[in-house]
N, C-alpha and C. Protein backbone atom coordinates (compact mmCIF):
# COMPACT_ATOMS: atom_id res chain seq x y z
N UNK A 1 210.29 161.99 73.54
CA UNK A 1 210.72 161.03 72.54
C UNK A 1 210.70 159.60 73.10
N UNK A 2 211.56 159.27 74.32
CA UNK A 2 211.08 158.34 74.69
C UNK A 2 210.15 157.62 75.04
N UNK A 3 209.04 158.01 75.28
CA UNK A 3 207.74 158.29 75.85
C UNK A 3 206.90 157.71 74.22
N UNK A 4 207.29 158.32 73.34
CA UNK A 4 206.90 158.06 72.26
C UNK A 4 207.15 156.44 71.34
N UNK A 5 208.80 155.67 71.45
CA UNK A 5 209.35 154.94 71.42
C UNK A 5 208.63 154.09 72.66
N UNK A 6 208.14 153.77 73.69
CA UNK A 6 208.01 152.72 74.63
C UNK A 6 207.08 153.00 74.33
N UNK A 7 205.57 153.54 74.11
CA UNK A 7 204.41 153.29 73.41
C UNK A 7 204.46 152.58 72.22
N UNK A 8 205.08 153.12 71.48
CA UNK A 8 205.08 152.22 69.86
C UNK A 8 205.44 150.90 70.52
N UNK A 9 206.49 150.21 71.19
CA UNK A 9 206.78 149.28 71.47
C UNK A 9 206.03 148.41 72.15
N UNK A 10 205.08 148.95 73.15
CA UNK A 10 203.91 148.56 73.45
C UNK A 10 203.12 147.93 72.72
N UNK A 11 202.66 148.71 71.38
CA UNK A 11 201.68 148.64 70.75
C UNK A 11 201.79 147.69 69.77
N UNK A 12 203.26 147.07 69.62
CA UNK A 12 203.76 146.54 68.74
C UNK A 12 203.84 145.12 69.07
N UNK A 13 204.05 145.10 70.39
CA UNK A 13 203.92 143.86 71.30
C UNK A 13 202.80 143.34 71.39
N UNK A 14 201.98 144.37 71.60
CA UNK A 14 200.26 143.74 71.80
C UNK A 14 200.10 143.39 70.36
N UNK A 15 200.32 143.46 69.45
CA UNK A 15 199.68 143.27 68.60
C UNK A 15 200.00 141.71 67.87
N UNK A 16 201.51 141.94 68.01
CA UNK A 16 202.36 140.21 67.96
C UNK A 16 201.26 139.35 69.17
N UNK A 17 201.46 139.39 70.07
CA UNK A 17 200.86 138.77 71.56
C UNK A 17 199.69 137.88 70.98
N UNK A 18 198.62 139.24 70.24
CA UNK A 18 197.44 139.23 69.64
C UNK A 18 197.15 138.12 68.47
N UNK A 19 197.85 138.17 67.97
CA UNK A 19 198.38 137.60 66.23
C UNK A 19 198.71 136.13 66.96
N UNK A 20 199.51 135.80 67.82
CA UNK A 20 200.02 134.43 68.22
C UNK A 20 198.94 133.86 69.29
N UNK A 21 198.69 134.52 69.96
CA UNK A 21 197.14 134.23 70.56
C UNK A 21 195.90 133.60 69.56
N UNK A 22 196.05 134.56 68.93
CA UNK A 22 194.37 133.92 68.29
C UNK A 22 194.91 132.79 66.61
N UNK A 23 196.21 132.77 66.47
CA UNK A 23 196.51 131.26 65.84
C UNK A 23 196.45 129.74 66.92
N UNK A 24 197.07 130.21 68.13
CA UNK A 24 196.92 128.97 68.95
C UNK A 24 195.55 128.88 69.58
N UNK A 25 194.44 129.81 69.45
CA UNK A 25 193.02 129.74 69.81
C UNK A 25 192.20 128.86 68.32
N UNK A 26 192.98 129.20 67.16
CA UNK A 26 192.40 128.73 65.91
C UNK A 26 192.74 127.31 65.96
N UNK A 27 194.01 127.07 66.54
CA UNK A 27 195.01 125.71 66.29
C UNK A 27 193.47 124.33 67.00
N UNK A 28 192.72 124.84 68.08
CA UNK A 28 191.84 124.21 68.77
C UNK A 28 190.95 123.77 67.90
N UNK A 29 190.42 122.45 68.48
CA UNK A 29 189.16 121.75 67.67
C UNK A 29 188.06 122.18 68.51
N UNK A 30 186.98 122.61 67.77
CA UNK A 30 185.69 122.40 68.66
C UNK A 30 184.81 121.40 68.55
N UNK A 31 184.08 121.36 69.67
CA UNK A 31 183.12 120.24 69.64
C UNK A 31 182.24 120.22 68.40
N UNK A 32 181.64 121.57 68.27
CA UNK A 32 181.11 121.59 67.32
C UNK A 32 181.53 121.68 65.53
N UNK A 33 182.84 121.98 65.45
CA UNK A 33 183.35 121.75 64.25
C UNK A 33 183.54 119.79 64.36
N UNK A 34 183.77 119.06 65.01
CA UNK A 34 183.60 117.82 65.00
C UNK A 34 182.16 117.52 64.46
N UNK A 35 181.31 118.12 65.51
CA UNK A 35 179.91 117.28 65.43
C UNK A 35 179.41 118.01 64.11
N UNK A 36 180.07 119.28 63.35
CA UNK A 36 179.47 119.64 62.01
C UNK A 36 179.86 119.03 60.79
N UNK A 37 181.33 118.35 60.86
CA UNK A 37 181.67 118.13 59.53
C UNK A 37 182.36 116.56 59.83
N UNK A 38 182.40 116.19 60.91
CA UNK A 38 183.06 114.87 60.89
C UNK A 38 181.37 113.75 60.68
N UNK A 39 181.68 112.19 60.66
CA UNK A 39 180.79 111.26 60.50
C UNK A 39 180.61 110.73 61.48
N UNK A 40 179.46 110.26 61.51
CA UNK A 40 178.91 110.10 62.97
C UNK A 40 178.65 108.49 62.31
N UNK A 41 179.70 107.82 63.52
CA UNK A 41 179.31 106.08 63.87
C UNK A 41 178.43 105.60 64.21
N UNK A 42 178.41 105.96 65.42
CA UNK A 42 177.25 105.51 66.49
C UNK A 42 176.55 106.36 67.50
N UNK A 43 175.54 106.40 67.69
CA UNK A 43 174.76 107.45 68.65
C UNK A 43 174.13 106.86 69.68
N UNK A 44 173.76 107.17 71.27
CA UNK A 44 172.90 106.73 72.05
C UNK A 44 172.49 107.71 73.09
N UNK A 45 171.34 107.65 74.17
CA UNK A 45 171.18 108.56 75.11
C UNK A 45 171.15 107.11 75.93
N UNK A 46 171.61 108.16 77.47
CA UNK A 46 172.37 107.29 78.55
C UNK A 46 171.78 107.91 79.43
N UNK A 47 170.83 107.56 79.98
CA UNK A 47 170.10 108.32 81.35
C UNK A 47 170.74 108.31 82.25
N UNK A 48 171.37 109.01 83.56
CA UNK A 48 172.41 108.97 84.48
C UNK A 48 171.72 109.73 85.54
N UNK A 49 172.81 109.54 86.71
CA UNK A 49 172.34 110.31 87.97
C UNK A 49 173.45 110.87 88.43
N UNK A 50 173.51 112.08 88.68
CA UNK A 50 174.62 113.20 89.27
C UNK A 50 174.09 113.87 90.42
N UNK A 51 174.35 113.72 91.70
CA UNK A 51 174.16 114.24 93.10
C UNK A 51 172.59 114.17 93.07
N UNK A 52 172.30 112.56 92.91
CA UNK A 52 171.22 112.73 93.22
C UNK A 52 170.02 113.09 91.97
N UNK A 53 170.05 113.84 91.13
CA UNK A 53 169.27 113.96 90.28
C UNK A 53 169.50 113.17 88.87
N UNK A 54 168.08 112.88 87.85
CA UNK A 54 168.71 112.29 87.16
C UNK A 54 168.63 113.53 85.80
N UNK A 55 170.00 113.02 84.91
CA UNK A 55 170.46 113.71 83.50
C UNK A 55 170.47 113.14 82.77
N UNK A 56 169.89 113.39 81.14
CA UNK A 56 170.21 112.55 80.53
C UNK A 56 171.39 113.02 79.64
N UNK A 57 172.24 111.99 79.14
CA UNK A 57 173.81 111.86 78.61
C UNK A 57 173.38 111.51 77.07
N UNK A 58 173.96 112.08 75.82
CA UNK A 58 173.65 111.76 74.80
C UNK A 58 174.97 111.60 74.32
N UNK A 59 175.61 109.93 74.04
CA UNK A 59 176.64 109.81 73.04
C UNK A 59 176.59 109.46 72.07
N UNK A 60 177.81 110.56 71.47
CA UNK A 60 177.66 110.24 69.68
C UNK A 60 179.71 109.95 69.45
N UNK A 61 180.11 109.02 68.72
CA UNK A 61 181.01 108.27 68.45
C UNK A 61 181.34 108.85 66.90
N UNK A 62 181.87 109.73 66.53
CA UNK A 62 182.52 110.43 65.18
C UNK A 62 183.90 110.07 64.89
N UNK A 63 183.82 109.82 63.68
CA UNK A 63 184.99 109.87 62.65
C UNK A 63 185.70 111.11 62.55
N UNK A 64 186.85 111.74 62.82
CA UNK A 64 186.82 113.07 61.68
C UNK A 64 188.66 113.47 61.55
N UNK A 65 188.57 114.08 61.11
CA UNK A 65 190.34 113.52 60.30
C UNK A 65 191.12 112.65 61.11
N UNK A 66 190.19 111.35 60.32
CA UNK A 66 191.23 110.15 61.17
C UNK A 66 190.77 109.69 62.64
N UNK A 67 190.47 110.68 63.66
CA UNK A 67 190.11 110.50 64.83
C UNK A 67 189.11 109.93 64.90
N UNK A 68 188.63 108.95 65.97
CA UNK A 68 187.75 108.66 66.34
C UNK A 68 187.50 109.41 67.56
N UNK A 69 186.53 110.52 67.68
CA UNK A 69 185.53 111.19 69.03
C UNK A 69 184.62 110.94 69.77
N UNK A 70 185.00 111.06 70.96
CA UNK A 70 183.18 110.54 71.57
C UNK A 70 183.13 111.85 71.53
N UNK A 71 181.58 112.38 71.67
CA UNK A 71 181.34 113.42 72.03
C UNK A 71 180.24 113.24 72.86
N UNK A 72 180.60 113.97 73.99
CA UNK A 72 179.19 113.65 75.27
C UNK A 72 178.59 115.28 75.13
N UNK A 73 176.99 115.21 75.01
CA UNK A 73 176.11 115.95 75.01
C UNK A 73 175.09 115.60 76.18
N UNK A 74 175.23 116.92 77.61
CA UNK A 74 174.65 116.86 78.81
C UNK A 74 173.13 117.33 78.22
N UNK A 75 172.47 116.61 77.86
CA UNK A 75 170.65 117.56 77.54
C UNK A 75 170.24 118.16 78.48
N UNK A 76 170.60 117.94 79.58
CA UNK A 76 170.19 118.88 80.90
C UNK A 76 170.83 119.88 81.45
N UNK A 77 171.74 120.15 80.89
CA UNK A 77 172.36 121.03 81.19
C UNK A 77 172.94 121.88 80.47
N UNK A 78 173.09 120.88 78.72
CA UNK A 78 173.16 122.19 77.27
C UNK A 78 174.68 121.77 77.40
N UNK A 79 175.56 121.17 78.16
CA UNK A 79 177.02 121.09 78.05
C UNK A 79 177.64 119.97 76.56
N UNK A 80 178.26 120.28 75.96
CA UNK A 80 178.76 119.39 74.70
C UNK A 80 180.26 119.58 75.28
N UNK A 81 180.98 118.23 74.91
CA UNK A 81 182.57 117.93 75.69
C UNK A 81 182.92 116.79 74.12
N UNK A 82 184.25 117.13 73.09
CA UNK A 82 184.39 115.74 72.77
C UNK A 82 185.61 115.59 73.11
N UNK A 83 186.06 114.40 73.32
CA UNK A 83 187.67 114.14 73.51
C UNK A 83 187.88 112.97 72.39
N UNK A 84 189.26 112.88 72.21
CA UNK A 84 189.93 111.63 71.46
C UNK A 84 189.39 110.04 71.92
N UNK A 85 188.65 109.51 71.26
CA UNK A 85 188.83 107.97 72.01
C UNK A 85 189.88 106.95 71.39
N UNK A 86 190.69 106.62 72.30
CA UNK A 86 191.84 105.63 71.78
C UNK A 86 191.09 104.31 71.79
């Protein structure tokens, strides 16, 4: 019986855990929900050099609820990053 009771309780836990996990995973912005539905200000590519080699840097400057985003796109490397610009 007990055995039975600390499983259910288990299972009951994981599942809350689960449920509050993937609202604060939803709560997140992605880069790409920015760069899909917000407005794009201004755009440029920024040729750069990192240890020596060169990358090119593609910024794009978005609107999107309210925020203003940069969003940096590495073309050489496929990396997309946006943060808040104050």
């Amino acid at each position: 019986m007990t055995k039975t009771i600390t499983k259910s309780l288990k299972h009951t836990l994981l599942t809350i855990s689960l449920i509050v996990g993937a609202t604060v995973v939803s709560a997140e912005i992605k880069a790409g929900e920015i760069l899909g539905t917000g407005k794009v200000i201004n755009q440029f590519d920024q040729p750069s050099k990192r240890n020596g080699k060169l990358i090119l840097i593609h910024r794009i400057y978005v609107d999107y609820q309210s925020n203003l985003y940069e969003c940096i796109i590495n073309k050489t490397e496929g990396n997309i990053k946006c943060v808040v610009n104050d």
